[in-house]
Structures are given as structure tokens and as C-alpha cells.
PDB file of N, CA and C in Angstrom:
ATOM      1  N   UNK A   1       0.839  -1.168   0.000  1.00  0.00           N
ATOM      2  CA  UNK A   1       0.000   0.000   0.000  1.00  0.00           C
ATOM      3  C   UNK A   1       0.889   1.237   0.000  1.00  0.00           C
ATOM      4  N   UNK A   2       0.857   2.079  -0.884  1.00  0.00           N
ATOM      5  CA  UNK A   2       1.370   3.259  -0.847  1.00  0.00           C
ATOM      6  C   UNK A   2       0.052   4.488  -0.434  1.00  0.00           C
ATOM      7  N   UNK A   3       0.354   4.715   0.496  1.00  0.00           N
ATOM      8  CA  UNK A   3       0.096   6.310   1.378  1.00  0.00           C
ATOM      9  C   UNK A   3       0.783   7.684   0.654  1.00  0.00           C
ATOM     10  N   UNK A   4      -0.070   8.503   0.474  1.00  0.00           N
ATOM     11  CA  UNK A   4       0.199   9.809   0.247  1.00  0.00           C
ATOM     12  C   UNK A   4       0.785  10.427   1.468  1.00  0.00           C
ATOM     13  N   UNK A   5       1.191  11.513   1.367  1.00  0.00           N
ATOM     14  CA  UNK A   5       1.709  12.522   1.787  1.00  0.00           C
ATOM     15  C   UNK A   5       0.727  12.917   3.268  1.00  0.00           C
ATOM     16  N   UNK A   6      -0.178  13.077   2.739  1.00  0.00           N
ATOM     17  CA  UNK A   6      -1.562  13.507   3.768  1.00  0.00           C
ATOM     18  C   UNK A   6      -2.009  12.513   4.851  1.00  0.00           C
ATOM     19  N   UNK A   7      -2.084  11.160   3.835  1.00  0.00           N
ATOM     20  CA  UNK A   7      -2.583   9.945   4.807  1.00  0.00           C
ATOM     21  C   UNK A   7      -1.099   9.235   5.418  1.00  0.00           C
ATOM     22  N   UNK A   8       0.110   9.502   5.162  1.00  0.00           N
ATOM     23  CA  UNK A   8       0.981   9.071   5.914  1.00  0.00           C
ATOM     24  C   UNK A   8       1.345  10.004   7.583  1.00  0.00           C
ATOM     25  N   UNK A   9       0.768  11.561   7.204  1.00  0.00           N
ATOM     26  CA  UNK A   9       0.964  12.223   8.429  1.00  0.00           C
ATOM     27  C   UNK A   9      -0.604  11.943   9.156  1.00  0.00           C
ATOM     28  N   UNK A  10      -1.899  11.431   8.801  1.00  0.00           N
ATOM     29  CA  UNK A  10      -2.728  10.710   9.827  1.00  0.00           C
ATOM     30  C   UNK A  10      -2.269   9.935  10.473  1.00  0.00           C
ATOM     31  N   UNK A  11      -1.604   8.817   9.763  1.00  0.00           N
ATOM     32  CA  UNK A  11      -1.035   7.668  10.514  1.00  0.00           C
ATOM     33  C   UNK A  11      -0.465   7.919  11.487  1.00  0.00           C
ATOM     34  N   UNK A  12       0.643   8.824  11.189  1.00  0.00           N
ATOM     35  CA  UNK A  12       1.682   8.731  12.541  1.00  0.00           C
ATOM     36  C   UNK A  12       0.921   9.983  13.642  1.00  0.00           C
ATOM     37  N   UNK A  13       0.259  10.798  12.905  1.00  0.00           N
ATOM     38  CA  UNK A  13      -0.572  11.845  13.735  1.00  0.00           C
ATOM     39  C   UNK A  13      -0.897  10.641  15.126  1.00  0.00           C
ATOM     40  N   UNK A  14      -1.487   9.861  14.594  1.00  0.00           N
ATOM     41  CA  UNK A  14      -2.772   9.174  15.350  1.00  0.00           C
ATOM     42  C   UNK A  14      -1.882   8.362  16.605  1.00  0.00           C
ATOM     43  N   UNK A  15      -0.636   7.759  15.428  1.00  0.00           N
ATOM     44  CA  UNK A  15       0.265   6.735  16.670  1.00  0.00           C
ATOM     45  C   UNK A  15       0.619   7.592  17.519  1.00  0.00           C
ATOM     46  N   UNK A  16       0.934   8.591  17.388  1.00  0.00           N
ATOM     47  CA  UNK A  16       1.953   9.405  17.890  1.00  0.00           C
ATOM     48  C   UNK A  16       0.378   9.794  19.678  1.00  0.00           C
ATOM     49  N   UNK A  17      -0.556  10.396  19.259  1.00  0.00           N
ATOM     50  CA  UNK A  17      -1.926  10.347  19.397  1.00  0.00           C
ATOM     51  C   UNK A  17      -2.465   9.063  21.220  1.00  0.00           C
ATOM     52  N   UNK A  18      -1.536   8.064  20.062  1.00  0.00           N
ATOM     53  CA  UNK A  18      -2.451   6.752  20.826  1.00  0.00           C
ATOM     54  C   UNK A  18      -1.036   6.929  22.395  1.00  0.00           C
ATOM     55  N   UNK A  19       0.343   6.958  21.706  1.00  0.00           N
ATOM     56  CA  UNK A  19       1.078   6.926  22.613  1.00  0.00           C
ATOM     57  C   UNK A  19       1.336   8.106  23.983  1.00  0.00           C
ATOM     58  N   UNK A  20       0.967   9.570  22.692  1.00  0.00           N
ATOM     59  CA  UNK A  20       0.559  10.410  24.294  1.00  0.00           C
ATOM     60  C   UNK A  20      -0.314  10.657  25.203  1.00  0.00           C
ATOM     61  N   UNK A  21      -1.277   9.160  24.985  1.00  0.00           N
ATOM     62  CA  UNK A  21      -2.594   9.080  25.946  1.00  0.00           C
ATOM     63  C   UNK A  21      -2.753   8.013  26.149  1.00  0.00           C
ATOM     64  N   UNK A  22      -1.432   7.639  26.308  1.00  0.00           N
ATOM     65  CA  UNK A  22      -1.045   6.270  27.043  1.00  0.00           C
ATOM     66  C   UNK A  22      -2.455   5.031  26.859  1.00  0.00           C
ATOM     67  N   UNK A  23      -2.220   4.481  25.642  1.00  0.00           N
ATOM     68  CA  UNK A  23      -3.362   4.107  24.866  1.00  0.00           C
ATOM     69  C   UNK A  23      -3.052   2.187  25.526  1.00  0.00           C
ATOM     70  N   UNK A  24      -2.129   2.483  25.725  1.00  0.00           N
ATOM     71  CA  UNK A  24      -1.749   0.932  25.844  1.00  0.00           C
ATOM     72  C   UNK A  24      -1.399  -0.083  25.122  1.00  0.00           C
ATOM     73  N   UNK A  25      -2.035   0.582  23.253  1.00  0.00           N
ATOM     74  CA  UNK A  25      -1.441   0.111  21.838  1.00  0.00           C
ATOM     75  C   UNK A  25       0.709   0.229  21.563  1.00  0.00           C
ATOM     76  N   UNK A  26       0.558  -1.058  21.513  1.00  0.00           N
ATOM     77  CA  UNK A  26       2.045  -1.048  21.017  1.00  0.00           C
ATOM     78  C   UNK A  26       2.899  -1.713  21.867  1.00  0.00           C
ATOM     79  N   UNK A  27       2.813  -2.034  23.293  1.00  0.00           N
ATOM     80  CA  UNK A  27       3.135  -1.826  24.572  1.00  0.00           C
ATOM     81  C   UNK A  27       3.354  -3.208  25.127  1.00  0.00           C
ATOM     82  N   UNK A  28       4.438  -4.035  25.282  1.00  0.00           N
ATOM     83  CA  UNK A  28       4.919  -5.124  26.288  1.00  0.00           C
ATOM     84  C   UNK A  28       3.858  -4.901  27.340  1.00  0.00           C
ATOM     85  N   UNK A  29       2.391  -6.041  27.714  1.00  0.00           N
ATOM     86  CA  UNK A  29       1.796  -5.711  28.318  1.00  0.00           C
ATOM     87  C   UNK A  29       0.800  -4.713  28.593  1.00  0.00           C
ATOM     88  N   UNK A  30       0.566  -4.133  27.552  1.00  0.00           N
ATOM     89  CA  UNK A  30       0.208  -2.369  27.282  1.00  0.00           C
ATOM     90  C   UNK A  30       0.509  -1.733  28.618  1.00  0.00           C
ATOM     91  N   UNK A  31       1.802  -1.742  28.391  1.00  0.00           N
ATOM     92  CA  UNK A  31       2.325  -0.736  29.892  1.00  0.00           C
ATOM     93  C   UNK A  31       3.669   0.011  29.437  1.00  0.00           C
ATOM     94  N   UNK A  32       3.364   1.258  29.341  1.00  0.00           N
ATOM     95  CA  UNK A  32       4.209   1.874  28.441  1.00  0.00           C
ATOM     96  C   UNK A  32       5.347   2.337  29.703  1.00  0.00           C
ATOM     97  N   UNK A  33       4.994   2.198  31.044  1.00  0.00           N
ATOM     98  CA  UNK A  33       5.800   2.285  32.020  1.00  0.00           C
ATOM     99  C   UNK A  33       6.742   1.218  32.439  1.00  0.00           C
ATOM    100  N   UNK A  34       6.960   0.235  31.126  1.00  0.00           N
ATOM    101  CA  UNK A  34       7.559  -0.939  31.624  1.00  0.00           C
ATOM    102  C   UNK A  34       9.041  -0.962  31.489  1.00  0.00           C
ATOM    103  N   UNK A  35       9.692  -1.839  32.055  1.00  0.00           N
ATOM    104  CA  UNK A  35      11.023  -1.558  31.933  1.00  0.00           C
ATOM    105  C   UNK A  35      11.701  -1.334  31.213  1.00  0.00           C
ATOM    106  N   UNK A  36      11.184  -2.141  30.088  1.00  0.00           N
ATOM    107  CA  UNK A  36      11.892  -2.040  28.881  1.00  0.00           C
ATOM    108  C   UNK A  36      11.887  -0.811  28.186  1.00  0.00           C
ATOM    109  N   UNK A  37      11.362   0.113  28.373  1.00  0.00           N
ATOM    110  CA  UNK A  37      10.860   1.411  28.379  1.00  0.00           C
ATOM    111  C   UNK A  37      11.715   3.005  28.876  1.00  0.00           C
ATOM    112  N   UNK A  38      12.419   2.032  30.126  1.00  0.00           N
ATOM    113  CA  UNK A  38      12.412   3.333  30.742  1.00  0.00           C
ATOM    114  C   UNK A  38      13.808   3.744  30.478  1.00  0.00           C
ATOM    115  N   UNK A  39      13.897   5.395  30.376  1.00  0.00           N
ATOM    116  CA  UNK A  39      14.695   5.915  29.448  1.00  0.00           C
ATOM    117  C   UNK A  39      16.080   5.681  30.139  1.00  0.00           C
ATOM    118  N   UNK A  40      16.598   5.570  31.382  1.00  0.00           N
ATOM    119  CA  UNK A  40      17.914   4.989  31.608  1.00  0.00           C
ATOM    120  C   UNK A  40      18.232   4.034  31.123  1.00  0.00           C
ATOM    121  N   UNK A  41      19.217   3.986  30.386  1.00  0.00           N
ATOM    122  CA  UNK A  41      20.061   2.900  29.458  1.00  0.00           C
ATOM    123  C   UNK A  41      19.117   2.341  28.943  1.00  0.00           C
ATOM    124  N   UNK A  42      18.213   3.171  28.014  1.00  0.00           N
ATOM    125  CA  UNK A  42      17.653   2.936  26.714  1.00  0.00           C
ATOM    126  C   UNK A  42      18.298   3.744  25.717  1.00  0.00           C
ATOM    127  N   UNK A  43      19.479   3.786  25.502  1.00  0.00           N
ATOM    128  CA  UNK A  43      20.198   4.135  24.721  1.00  0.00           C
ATOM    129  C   UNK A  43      20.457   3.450  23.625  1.00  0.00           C
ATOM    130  N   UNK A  44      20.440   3.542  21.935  1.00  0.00           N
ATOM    131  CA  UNK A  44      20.338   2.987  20.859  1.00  0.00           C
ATOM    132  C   UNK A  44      21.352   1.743  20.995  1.00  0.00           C
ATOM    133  N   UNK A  45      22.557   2.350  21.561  1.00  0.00           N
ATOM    134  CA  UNK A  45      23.417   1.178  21.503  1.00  0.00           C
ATOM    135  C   UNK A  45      23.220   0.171  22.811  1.00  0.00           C
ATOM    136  N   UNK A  46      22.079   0.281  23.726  1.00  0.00           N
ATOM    137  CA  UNK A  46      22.288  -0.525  24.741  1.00  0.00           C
ATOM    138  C   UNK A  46      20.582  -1.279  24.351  1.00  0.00           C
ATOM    139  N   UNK A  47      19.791  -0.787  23.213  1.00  0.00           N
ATOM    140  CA  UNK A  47      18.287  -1.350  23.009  1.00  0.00           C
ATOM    141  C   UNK A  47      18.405  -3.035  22.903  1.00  0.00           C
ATOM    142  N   UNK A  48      19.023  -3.399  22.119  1.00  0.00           N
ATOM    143  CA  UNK A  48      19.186  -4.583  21.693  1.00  0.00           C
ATOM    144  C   UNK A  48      19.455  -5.773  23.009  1.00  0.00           C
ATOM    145  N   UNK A  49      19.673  -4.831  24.438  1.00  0.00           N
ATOM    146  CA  UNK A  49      19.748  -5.918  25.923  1.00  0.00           C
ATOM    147  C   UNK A  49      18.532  -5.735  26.252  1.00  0.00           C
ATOM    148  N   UNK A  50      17.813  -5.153  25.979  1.00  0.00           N
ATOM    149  CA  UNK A  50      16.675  -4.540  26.246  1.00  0.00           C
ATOM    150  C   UNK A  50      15.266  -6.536  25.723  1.00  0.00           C
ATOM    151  N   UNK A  51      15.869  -6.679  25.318  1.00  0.00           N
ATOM    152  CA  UNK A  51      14.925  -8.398  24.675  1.00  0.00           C
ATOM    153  C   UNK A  51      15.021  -8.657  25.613  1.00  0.00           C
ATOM    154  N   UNK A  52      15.479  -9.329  26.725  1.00  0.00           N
ATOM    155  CA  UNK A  52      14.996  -9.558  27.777  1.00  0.00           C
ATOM    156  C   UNK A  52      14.247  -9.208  28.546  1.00  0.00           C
ATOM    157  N   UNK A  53      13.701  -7.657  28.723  1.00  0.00           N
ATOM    158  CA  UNK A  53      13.274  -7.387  29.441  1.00  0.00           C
ATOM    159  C   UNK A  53      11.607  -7.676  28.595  1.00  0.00           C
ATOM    160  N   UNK A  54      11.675  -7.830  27.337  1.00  0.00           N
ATOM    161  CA  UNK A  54      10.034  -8.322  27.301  1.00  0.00           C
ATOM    162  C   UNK A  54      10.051  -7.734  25.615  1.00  0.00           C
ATOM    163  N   UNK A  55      10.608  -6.388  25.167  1.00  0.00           N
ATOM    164  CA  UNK A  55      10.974  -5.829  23.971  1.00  0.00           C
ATOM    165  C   UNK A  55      11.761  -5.390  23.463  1.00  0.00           C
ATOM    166  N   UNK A  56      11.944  -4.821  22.176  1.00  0.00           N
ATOM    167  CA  UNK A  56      13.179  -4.137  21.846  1.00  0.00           C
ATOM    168  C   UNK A  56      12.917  -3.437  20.708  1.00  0.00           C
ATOM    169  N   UNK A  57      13.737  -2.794  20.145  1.00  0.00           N
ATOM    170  CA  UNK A  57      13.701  -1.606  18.512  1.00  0.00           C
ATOM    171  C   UNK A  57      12.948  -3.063  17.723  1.00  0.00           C
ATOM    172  N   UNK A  58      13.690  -3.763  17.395  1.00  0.00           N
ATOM    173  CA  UNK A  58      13.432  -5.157  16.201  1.00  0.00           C
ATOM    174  C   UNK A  58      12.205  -5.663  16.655  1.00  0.00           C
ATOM    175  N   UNK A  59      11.779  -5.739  17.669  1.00  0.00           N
ATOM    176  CA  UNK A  59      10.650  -6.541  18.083  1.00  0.00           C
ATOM    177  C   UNK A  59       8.839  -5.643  18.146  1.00  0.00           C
ATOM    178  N   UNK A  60       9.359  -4.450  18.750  1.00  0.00           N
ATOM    179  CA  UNK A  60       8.248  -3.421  18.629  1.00  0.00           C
ATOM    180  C   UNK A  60       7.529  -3.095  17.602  1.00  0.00           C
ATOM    181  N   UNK A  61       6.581  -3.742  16.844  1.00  0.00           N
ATOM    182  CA  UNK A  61       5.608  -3.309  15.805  1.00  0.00           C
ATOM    183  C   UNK A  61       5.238  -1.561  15.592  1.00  0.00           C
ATOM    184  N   UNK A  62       4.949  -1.303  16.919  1.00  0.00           N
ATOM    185  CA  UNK A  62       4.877   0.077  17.399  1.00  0.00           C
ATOM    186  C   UNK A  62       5.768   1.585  17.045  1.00  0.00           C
ATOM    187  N   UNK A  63       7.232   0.780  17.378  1.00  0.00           N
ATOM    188  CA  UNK A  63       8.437   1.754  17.174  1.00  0.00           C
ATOM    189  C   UNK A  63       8.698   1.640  15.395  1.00  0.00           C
ATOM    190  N   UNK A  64       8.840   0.416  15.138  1.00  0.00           N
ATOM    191  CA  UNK A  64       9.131   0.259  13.826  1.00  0.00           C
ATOM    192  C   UNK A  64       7.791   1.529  12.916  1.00  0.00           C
ATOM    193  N   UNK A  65       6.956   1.068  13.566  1.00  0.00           N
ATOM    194  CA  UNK A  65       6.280   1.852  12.096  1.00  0.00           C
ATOM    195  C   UNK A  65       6.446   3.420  12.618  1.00  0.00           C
ATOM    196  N   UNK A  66       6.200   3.589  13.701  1.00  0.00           N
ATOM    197  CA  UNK A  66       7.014   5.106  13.456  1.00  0.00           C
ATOM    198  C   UNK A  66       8.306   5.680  13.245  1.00  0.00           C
ATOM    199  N   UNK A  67       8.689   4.599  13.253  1.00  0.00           N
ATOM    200  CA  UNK A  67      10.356   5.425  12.563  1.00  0.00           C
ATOM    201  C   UNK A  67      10.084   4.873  11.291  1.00  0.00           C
ATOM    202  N   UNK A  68       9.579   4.175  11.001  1.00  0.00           N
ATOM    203  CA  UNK A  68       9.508   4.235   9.500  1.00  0.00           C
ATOM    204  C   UNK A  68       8.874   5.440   8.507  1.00  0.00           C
ATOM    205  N   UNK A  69       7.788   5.800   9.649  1.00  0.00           N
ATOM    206  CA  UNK A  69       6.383   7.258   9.114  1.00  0.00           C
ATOM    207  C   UNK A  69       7.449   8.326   9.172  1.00  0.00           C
ATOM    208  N   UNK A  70       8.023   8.378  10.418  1.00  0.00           N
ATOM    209  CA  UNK A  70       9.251   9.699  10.737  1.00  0.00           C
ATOM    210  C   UNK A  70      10.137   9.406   9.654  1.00  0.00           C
ATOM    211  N   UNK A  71      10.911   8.618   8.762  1.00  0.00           N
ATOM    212  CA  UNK A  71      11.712   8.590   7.609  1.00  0.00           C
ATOM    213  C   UNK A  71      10.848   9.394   6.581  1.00  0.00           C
ATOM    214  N   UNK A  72       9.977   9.332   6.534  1.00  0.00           N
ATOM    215  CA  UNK A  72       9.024   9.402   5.313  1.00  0.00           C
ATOM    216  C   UNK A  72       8.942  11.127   5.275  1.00  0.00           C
ATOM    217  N   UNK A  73       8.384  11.362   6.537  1.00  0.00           N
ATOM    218  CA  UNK A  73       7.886  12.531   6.749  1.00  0.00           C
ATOM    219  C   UNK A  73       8.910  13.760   7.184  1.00  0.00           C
ATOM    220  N   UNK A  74      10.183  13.186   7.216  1.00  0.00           N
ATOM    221  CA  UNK A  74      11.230  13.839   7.806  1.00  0.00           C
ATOM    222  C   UNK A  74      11.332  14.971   8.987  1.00  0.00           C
ATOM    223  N   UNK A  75      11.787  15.964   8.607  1.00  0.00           N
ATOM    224  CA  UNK A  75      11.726  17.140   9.574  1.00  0.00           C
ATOM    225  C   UNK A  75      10.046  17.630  10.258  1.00  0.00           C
ATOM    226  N   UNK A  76       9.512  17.107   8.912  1.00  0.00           N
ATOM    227  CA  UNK A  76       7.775  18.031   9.150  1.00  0.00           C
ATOM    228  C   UNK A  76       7.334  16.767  10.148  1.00  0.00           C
ATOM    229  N   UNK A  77       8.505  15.431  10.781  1.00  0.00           N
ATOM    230  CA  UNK A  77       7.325  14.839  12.028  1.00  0.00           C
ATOM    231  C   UNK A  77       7.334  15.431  13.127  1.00  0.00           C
ATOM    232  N   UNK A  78       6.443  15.185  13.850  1.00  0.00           N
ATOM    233  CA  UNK A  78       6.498  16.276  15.181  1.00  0.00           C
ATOM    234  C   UNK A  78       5.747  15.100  15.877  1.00  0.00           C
ATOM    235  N   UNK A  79       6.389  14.683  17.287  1.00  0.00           N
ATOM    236  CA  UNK A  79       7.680  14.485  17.416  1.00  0.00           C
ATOM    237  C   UNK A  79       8.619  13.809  16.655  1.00  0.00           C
ATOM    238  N   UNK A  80      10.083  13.566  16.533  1.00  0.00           N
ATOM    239  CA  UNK A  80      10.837  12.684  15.735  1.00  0.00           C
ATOM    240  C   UNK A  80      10.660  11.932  16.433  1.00  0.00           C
ATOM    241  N   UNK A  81      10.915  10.436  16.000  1.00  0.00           N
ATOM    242  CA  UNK A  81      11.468   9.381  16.779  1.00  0.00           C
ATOM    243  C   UNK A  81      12.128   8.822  15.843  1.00  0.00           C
ATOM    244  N   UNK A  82      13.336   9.183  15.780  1.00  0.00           N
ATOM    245  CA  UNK A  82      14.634   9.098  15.214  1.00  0.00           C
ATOM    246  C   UNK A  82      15.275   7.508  15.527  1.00  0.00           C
ATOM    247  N   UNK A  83      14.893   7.014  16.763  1.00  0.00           N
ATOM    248  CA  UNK A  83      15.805   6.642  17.701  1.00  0.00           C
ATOM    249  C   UNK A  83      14.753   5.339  18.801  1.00  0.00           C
ATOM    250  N   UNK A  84      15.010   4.073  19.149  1.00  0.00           N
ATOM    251  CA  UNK A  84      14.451   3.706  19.931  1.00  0.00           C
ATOM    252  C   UNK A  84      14.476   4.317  21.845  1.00  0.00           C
ATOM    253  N   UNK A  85      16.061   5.070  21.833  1.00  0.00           N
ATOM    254  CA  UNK A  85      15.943   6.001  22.318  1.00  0.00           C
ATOM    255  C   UNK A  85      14.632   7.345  22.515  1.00  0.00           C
ATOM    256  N   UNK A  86      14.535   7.697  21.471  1.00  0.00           N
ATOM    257  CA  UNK A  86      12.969   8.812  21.174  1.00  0.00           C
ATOM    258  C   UNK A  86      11.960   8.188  21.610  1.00  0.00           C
ATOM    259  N   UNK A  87      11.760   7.183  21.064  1.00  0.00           N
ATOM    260  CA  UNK A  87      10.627   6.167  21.262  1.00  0.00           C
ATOM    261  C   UNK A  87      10.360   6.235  22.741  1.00  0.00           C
ATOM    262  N   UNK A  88      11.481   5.695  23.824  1.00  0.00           N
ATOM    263  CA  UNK A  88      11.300   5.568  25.105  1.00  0.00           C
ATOM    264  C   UNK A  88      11.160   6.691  25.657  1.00  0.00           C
ATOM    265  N   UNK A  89      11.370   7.884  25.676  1.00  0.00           N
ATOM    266  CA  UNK A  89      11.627   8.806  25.820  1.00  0.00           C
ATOM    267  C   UNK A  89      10.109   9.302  26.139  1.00  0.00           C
ATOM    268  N   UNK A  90       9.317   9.244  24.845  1.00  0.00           N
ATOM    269  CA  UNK A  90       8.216   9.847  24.212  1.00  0.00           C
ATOM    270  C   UNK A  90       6.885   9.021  25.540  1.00  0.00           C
ATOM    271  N   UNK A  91       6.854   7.410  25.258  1.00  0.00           N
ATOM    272  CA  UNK A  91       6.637   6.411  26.110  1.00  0.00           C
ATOM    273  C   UNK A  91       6.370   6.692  27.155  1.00  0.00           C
ATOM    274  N   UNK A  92       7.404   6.701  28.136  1.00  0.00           N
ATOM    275  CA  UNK A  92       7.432   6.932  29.933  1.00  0.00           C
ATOM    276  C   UNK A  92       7.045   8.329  29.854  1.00  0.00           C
ATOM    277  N   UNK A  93       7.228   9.176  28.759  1.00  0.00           N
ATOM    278  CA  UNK A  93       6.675  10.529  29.203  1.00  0.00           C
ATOM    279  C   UNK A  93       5.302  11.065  29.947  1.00  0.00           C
ATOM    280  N   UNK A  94       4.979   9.907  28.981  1.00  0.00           N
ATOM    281  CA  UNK A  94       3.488   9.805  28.821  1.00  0.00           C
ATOM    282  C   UNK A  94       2.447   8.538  29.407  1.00  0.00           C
ATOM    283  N   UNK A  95       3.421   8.060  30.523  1.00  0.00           N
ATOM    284  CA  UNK A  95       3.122   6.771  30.642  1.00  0.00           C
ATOM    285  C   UNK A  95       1.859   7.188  32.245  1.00  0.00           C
ATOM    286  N   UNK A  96       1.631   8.475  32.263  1.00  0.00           N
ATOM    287  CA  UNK A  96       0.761   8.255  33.605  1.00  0.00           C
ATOM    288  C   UNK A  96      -0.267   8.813  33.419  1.00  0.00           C
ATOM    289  N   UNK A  97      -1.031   9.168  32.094  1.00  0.00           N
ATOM    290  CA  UNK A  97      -2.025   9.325  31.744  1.00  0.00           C
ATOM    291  C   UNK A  97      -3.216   8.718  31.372  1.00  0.00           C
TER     292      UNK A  97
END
């Protein structure tokens, strides 16, 4: 399926959406407060120890498609999530709502 321009910034509008209202979509457990999550030593190069704890960059359905929407959409995404770093970041931010 190829997405336009318009319907690729719904998409991530919406993920982006589900995650700052701690939707529970995407989520080891839908608990976006989970360890695997939390932004100490969730650092890109330390994500990949992170499988143990329940997820990771490769495993997250969630993260993947927004860094994939954020490639697409470049500078104009708001927020980036550049980074499974971003990802967690974005996550626990928002994890008590």
C-alpha cells in the first residue's frame, strides 16, 4: 500500500496520538511504564539488551512503524522518533495518563 503525503501524516498523527494518551497500543503488556521502556540505558546502543526485558527496537511493531512514518515525513514529524531512544523517551513521558 502506498500512502500519500496527507494519509501518511494521519497515521503517525494518530500513533503518535495513541502513545501520548497512554493508549496501551504497542506496549509489552500495554504498559508503556515498563522496563523495557524506561529511558535509563535505553540508549540505541544498549536497546538490543533490552529483549529480555520483554521488547526491543526489532521486536516493537509500534516503534518500527514510526520510525519508518518519521523517515518518510522527515523534519515536518512532530515528534521525531529518530531513535528507539525517542521512542522511550516519548513512552514513559506519557506513561501516567
Amino acid at each position: 500500500m502506498n500512502l500519500s503525503e496527507e494519509q501518511t501524516r494521519i497515521v503517525y498523527d494518530a500513533l503518535i496520538f495513541a502513545v501520548r494518551n497512554n493508549s496501551k497500543i504497542g506496549f509489552q503488556n500495554g504498559d508503556q511504564g515498563h522496563p523495557a521502556y524506561m529511558p535509563v540505558g535505553n540508549t540505541d546502543e544498549e536497546a538490543n539488551n533490552h529483549e529480555e526485558l520483554g521488547d526491543s527496537p526489532q521486536n516493537n511493531a509500534l516503534y518500527n512503524l514510526l520510525h519508518a512514518l518519521n523517515k518518510v515525513l522527515g523534519d515536518s514529524a512532530d515528534p521525531r522518533i529518530n531513535s528507539w531512544e525517542d521512542f522511550c523517551t516519548l513512552a514513559n513521558s506519557h506513561r501516567h495518563r
